[in-house]
PDB file of N, CA and C in Angstrom:
ATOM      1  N   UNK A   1       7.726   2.754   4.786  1.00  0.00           N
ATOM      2  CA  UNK A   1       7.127   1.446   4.880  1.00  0.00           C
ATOM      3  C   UNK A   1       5.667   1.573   4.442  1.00  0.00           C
ATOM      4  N   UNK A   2       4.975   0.305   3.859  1.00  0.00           N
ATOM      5  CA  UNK A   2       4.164   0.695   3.389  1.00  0.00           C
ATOM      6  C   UNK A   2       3.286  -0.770   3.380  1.00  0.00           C
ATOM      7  N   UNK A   3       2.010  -0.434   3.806  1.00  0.00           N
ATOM      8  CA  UNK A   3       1.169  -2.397   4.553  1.00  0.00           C
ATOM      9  C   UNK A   3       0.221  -1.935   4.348  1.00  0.00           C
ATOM     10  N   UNK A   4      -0.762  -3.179   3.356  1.00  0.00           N
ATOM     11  CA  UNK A   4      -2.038  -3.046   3.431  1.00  0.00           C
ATOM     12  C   UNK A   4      -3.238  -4.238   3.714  1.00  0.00           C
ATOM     13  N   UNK A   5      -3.789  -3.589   4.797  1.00  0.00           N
ATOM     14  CA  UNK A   5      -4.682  -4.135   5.780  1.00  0.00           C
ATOM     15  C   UNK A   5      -5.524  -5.449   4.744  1.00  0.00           C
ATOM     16  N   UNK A   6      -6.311  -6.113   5.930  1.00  0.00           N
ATOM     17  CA  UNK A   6      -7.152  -7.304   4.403  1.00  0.00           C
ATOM     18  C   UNK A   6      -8.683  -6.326   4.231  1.00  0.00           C
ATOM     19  N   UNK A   7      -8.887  -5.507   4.730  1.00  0.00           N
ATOM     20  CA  UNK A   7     -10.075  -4.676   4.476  1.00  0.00           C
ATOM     21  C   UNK A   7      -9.595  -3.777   3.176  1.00  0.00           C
ATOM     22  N   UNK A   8      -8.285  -3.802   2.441  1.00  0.00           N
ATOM     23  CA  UNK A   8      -8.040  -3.167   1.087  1.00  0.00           C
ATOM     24  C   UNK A   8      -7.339  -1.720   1.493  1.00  0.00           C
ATOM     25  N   UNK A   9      -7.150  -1.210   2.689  1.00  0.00           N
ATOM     26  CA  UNK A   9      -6.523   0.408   3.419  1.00  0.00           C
ATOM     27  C   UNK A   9      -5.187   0.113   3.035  1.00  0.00           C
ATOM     28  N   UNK A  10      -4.431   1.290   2.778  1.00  0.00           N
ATOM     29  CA  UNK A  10      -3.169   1.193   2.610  1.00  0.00           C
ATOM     30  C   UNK A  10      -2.493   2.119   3.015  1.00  0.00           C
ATOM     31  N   UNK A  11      -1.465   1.470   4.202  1.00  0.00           N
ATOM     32  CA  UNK A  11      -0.951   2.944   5.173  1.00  0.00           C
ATOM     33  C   UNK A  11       0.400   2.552   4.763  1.00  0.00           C
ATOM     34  N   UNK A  12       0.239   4.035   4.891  1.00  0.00           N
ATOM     35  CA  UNK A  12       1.605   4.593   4.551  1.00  0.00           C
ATOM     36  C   UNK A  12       2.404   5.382   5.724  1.00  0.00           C
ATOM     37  N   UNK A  13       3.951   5.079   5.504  1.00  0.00           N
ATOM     38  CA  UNK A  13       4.811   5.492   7.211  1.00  0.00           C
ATOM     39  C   UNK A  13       5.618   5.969   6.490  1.00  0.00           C
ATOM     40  N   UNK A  14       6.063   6.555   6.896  1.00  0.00           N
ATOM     41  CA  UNK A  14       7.830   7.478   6.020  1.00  0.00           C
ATOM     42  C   UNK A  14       8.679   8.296   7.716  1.00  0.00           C
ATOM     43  N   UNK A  15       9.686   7.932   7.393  1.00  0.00           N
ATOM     44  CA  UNK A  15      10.278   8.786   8.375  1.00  0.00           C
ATOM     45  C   UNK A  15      11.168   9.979   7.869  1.00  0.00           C
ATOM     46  N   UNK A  16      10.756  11.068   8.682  1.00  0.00           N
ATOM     47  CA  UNK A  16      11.632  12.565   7.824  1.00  0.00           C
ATOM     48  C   UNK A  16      11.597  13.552   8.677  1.00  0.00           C
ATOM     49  N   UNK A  17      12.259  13.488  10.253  1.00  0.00           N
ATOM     50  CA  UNK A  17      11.806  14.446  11.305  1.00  0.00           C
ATOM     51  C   UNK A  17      11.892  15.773  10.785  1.00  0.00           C
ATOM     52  N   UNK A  18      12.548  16.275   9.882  1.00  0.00           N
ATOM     53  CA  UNK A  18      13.149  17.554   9.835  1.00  0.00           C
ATOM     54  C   UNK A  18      11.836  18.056   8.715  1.00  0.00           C
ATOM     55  N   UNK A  19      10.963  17.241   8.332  1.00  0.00           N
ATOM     56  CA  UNK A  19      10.450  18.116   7.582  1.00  0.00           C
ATOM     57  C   UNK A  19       9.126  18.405   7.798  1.00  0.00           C
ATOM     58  N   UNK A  20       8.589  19.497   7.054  1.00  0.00           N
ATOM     59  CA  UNK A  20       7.328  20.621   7.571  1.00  0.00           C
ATOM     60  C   UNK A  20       6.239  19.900   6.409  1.00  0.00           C
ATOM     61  N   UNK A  21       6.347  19.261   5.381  1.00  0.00           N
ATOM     62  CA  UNK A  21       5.476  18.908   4.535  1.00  0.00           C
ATOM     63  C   UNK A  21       5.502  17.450   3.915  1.00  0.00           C
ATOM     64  N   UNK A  22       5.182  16.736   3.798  1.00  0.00           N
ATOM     65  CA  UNK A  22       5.142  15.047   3.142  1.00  0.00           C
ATOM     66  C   UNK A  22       3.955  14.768   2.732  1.00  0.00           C
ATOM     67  N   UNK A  23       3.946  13.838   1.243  1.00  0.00           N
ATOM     68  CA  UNK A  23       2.921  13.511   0.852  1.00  0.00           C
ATOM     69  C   UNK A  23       3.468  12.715  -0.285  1.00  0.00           C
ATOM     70  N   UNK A  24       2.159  11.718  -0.445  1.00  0.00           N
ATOM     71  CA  UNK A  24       2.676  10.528  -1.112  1.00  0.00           C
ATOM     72  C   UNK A  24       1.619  10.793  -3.037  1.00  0.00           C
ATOM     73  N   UNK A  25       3.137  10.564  -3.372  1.00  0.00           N
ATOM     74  CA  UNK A  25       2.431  10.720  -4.773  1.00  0.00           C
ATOM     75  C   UNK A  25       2.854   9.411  -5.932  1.00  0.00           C
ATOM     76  N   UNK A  26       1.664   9.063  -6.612  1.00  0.00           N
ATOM     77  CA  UNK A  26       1.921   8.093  -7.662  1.00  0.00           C
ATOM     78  C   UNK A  26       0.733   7.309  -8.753  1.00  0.00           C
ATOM     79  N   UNK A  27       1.130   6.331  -9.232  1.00  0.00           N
ATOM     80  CA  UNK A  27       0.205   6.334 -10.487  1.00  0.00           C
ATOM     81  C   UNK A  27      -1.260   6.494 -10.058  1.00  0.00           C
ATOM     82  N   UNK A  28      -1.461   6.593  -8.781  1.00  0.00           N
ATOM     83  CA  UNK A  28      -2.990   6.337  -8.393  1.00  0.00           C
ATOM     84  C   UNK A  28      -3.371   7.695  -8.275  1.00  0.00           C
ATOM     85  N   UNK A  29      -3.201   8.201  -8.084  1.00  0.00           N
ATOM     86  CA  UNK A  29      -3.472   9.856  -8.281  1.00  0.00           C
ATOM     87  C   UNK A  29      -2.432  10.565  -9.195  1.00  0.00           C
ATOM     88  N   UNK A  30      -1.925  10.162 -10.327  1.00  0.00           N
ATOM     89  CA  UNK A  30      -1.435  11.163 -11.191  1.00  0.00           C
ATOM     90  C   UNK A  30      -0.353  11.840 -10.651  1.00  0.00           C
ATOM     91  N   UNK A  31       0.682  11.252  -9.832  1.00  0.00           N
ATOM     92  CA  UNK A  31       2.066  11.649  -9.760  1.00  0.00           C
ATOM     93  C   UNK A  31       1.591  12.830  -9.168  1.00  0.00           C
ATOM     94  N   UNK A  32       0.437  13.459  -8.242  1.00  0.00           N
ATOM     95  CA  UNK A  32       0.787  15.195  -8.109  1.00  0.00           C
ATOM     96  C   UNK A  32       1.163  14.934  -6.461  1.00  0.00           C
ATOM     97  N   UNK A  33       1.437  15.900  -6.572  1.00  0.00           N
ATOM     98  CA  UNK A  33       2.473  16.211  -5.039  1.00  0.00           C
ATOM     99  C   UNK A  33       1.676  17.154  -4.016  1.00  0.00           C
ATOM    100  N   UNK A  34       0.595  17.478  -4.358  1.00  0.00           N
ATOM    101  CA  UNK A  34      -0.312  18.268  -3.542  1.00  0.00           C
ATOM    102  C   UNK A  34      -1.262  17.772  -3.341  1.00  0.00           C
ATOM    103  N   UNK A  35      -1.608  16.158  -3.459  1.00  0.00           N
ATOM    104  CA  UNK A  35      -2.899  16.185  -3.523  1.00  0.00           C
ATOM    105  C   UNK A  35      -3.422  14.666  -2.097  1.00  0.00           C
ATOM    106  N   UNK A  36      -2.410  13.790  -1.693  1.00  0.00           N
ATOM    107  CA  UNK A  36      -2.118  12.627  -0.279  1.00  0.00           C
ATOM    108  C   UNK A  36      -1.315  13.496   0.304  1.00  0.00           C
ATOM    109  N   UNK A  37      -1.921  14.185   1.457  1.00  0.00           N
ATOM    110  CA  UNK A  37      -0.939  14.907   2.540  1.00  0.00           C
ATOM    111  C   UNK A  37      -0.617  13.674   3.591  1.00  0.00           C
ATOM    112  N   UNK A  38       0.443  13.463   3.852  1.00  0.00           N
ATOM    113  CA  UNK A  38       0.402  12.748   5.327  1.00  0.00           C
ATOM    114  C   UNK A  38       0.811  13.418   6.597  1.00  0.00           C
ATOM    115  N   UNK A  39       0.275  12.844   7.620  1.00  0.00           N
ATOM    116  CA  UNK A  39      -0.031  13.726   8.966  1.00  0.00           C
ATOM    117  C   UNK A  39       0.891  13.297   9.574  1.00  0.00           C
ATOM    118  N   UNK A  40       1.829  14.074  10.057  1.00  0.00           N
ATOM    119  CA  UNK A  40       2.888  14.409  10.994  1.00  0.00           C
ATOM    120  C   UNK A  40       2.566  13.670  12.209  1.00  0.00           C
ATOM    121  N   UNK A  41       3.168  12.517  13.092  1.00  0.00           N
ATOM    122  CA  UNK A  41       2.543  11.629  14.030  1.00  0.00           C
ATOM    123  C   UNK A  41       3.167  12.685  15.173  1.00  0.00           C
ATOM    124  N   UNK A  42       4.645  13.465  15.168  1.00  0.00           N
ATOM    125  CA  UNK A  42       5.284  13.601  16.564  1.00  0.00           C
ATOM    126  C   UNK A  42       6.592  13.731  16.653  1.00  0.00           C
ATOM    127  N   UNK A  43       7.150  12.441  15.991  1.00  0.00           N
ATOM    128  CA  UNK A  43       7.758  11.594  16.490  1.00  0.00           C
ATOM    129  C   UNK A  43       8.971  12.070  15.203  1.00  0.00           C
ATOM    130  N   UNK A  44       8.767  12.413  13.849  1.00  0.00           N
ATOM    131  CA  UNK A  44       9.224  12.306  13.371  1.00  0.00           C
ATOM    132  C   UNK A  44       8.883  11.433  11.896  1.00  0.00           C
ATOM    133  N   UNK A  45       7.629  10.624  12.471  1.00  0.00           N
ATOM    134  CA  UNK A  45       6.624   9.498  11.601  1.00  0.00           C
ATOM    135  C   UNK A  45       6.006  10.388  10.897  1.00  0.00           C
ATOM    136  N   UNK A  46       5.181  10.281   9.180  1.00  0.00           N
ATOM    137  CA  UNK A  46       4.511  10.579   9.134  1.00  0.00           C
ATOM    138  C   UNK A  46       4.007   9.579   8.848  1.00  0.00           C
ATOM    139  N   UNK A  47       2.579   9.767   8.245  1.00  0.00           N
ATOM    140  CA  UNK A  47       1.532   8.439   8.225  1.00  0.00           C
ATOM    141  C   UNK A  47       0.290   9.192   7.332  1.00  0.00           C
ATOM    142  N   UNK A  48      -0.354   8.076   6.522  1.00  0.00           N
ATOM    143  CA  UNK A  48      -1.351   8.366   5.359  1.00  0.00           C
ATOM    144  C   UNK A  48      -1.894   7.081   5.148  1.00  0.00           C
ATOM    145  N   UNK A  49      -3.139   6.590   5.329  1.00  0.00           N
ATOM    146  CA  UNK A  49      -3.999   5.647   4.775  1.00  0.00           C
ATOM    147  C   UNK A  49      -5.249   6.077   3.734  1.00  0.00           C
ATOM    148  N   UNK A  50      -5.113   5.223   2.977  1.00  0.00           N
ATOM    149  CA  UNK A  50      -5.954   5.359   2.338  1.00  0.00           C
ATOM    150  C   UNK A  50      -6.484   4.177   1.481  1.00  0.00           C
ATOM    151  N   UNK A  51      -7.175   3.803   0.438  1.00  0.00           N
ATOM    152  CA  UNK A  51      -8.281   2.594  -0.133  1.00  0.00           C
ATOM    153  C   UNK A  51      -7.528   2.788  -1.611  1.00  0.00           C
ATOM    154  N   UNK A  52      -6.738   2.066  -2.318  1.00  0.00           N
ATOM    155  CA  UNK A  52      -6.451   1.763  -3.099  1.00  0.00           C
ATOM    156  C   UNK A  52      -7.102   0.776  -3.944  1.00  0.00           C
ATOM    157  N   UNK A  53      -7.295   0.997  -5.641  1.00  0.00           N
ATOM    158  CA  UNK A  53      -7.888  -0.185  -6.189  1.00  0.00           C
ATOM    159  C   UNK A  53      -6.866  -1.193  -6.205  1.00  0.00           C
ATOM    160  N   UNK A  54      -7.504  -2.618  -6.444  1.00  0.00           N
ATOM    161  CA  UNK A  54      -6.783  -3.480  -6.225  1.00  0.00           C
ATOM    162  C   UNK A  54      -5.496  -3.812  -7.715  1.00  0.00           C
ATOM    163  N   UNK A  55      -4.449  -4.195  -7.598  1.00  0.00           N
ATOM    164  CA  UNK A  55      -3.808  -4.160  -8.391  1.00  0.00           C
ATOM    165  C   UNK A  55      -2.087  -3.703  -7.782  1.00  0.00           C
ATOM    166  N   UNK A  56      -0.842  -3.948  -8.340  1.00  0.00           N
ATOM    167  CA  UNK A  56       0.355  -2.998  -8.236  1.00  0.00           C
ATOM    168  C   UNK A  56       0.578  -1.662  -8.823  1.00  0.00           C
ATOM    169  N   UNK A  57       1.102  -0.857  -7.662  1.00  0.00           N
ATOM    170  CA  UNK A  57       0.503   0.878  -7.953  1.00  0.00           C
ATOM    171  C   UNK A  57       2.277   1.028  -7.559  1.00  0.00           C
ATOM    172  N   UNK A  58       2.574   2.028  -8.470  1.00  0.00           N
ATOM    173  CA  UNK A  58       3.882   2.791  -8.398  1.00  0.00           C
ATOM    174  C   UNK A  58       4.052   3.931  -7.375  1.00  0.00           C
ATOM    175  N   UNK A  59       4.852   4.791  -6.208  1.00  0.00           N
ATOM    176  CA  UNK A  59       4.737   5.812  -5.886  1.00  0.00           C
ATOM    177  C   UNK A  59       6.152   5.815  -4.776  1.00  0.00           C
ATOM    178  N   UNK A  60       6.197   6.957  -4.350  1.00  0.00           N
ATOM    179  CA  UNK A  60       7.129   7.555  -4.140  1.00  0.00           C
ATOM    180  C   UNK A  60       6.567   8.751  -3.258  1.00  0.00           C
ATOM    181  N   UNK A  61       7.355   9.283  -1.661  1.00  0.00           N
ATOM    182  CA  UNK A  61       7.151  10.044  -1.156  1.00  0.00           C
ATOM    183  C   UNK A  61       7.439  11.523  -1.248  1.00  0.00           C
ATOM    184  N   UNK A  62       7.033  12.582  -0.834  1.00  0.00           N
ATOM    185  CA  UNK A  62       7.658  14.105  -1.405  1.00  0.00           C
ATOM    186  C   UNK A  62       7.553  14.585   0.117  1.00  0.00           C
ATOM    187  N   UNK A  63       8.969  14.697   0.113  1.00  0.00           N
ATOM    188  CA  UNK A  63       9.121  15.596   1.508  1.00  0.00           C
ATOM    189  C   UNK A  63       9.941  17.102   1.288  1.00  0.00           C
ATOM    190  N   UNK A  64       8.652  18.138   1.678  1.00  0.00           N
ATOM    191  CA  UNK A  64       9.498  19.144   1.061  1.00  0.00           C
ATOM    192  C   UNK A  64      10.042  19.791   0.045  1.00  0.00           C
ATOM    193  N   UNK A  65       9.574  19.287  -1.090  1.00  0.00           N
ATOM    194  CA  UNK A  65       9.519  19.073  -2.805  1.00  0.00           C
ATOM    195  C   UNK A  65      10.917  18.148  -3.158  1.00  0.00           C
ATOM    196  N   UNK A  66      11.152  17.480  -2.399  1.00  0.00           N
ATOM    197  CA  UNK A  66      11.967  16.239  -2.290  1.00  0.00           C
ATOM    198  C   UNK A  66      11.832  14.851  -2.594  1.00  0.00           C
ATOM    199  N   UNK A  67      11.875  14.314  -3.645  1.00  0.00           N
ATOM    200  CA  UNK A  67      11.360  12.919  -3.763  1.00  0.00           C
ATOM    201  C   UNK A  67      12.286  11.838  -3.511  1.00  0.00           C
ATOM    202  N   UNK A  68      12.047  10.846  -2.530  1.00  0.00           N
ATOM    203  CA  UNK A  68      12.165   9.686  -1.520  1.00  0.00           C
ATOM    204  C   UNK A  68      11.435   8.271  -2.493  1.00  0.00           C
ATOM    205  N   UNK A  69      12.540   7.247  -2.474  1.00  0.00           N
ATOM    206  CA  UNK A  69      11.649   6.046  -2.357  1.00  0.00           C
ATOM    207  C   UNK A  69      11.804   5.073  -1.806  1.00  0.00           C
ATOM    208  N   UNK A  70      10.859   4.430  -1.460  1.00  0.00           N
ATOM    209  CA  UNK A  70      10.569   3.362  -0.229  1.00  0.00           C
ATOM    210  C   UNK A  70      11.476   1.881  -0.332  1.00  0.00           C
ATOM    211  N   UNK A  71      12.294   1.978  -0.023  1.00  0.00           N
ATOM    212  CA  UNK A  71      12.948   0.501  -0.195  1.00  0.00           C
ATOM    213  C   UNK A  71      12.628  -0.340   0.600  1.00  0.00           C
ATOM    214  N   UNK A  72      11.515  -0.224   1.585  1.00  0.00           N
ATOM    215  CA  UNK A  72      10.874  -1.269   2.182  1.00  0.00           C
ATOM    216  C   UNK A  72       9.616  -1.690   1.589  1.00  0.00           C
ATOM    217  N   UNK A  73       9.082  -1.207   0.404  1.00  0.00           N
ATOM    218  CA  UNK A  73       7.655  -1.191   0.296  1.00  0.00           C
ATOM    219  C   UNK A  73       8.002  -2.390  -0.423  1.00  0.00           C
ATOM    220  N   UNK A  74       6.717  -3.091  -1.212  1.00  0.00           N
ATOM    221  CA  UNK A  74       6.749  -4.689  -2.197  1.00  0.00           C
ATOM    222  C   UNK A  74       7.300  -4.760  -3.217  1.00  0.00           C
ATOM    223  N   UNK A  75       8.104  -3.977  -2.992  1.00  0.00           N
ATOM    224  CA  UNK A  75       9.829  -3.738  -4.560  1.00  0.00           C
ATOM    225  C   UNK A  75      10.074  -2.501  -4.764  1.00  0.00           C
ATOM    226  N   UNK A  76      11.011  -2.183  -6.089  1.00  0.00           N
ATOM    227  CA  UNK A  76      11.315  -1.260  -6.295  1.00  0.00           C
ATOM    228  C   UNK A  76      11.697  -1.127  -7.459  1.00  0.00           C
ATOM    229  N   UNK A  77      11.147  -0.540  -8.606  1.00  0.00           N
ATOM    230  CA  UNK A  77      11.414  -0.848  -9.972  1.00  0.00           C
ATOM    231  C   UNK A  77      12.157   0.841 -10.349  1.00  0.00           C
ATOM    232  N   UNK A  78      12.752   0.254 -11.632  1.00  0.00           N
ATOM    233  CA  UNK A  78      13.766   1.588 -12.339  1.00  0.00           C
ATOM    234  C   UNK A  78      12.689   2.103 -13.142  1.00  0.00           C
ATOM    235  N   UNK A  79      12.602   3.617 -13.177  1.00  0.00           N
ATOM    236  CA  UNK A  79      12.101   4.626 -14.095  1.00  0.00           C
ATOM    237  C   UNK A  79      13.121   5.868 -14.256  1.00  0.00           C
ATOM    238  N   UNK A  80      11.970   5.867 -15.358  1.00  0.00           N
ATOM    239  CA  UNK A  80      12.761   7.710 -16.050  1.00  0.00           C
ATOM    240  C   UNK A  80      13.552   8.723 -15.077  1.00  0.00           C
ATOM    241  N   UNK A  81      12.839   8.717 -13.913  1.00  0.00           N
ATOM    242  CA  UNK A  81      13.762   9.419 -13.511  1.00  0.00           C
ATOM    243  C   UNK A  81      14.383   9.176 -11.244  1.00  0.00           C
ATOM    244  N   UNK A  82      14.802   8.014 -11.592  1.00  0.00           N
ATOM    245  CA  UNK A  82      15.072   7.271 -10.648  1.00  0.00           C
ATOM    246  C   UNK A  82      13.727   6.011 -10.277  1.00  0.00           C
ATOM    247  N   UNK A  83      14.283   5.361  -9.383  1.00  0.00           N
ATOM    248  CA  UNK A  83      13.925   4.042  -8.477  1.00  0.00           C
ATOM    249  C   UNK A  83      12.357   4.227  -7.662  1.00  0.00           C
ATOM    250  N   UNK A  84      11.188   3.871  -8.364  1.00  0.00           N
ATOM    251  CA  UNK A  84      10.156   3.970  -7.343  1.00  0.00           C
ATOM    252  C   UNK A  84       9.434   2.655  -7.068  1.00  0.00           C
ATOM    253  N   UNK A  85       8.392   2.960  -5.836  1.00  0.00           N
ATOM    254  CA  UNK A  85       8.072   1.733  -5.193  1.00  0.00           C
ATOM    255  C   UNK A  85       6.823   1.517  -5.456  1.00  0.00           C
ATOM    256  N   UNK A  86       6.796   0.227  -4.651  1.00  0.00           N
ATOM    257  CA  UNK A  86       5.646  -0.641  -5.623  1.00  0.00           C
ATOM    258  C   UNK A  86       5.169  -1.123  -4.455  1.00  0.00           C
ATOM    259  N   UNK A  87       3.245  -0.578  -4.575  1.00  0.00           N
ATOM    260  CA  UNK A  87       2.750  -1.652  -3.467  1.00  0.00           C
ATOM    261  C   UNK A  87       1.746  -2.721  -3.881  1.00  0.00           C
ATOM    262  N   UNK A  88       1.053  -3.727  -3.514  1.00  0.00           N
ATOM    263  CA  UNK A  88       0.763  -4.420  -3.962  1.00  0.00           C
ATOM    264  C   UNK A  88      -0.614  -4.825  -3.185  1.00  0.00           C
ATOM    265  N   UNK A  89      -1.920  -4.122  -4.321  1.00  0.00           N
ATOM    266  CA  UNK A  89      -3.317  -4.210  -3.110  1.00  0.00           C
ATOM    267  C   UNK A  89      -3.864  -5.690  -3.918  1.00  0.00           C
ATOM    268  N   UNK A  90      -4.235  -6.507  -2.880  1.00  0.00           N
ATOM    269  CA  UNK A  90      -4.937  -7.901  -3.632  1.00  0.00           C
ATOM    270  C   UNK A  90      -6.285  -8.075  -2.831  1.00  0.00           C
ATOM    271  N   UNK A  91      -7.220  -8.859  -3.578  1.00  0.00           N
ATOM    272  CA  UNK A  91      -8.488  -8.408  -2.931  1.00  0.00           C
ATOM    273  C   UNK A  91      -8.362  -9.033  -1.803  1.00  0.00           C
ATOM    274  N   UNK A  92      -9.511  -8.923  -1.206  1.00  0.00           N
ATOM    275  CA  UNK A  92      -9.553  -9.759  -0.115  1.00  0.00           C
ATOM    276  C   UNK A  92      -9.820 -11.259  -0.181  1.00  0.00           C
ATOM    277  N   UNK A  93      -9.169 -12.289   0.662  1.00  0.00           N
ATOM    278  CA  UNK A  93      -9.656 -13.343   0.191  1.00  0.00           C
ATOM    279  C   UNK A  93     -10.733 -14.028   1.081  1.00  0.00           C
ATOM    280  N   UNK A  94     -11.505 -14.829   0.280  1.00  0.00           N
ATOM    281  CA  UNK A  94     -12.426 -15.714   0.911  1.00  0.00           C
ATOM    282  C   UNK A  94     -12.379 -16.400   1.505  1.00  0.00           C
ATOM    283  N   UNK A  95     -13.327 -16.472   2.596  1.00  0.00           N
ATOM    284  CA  UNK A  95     -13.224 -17.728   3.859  1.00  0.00           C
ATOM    285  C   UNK A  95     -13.174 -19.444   3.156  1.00  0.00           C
ATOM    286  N   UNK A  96     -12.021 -19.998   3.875  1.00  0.00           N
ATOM    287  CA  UNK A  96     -11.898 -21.286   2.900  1.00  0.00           C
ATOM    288  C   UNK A  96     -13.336 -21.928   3.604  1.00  0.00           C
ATOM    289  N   UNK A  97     -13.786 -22.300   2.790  1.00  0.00           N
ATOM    290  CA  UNK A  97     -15.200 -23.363   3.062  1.00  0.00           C
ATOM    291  C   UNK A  97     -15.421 -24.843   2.448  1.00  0.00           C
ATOM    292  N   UNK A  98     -15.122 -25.778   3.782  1.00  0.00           N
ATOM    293  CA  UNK A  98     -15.417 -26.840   3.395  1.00  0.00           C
ATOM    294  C   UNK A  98     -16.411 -27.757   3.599  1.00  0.00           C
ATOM    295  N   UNK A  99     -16.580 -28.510   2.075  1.00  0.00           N
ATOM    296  CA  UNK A  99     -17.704 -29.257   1.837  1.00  0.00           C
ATOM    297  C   UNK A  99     -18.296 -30.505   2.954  1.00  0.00           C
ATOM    298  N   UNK A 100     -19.001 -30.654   4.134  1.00  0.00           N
ATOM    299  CA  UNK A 100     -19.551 -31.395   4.409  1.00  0.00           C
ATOM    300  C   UNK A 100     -19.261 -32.737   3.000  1.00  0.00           C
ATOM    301  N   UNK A 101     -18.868 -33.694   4.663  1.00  0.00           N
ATOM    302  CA  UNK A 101     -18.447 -35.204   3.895  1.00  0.00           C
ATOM    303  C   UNK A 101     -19.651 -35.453   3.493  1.00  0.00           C
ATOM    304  N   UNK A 102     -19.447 -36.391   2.285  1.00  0.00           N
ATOM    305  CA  UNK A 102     -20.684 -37.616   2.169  1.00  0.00           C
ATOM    306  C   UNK A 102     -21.055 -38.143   2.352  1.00  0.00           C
ATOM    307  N   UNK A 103     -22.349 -38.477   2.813  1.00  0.00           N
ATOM    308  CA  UNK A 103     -22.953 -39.701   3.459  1.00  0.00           C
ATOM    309  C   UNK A 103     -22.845 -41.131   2.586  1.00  0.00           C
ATOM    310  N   UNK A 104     -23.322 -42.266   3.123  1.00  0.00           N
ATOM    311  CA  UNK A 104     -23.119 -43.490   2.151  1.00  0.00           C
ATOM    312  C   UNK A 104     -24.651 -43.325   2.577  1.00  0.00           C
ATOM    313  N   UNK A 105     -24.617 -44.066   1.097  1.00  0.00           N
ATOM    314  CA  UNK A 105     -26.177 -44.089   0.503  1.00  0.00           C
ATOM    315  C   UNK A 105     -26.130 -45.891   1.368  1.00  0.00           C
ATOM    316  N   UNK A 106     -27.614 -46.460   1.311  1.00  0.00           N
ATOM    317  CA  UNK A 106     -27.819 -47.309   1.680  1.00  0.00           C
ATOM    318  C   UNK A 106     -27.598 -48.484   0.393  1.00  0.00           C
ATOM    319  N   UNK A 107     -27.210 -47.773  -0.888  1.00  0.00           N
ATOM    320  CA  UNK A 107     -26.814 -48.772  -2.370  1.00  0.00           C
ATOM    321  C   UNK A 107     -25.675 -48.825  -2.104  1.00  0.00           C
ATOM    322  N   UNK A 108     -24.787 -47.931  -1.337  1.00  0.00           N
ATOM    323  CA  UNK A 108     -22.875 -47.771  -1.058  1.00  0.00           C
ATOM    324  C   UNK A 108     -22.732 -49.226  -0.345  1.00  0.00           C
ATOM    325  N   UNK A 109     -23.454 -49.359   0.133  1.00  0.00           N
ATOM    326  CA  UNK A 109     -23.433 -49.827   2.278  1.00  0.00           C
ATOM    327  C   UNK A 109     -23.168 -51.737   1.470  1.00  0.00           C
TER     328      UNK A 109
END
């Protein structure tokens, strides 16, 4: 699973009790597999946040030199060499602000 906060963070959850290593790799760092470790919660969870530029970013988890993809994350598109996921960072948005009504002029009246 994969949610990102309105401050632009993007955490990342994977479940994989059995394994000793996980880390999330994809177009935002160059597909490498050594380089987003995620931290083992306990439980069986792991978990990884991090600040993504804004835009849709491709990636896919590595558990174990095992590659996983997220069918919960914001889709899931076909590549070369299987199904990876797609998250989707949008900026933050602005406080809606509205315009103070108009007064009537004393030429309205």
């Amino acid at each position: 699973m994969v949610t990102v906060n309105d401050d632009g963070c993007t955490h990342f959850r994977f479940f994989r009790p059995n394994a000793a290593n996980v880390f999330v790799a994809g177009d935002f760092n160059e597909w490498r597999t050594d380089q987003l470790k995620m931290a083992s919660c306990g439980n069986g969870y792991w978990e990884l946040t991090v600040r993504l530029p804004r835009g849709d970013h491709k990636f896919r988890y590595v558990a174990d030199g095992l590659w996983h993809t997220d069918f919960a994350a914001f889709g899931v598109e076909p590549e070369r060499f299987g199904p990876v996921s797609v998250v989707r960072v949008r900026p933050r948005a602005a406080p809606l602000r509205v315009a103070p009504a108009a007064r009537p002029t004393a030429a309205a009246a």
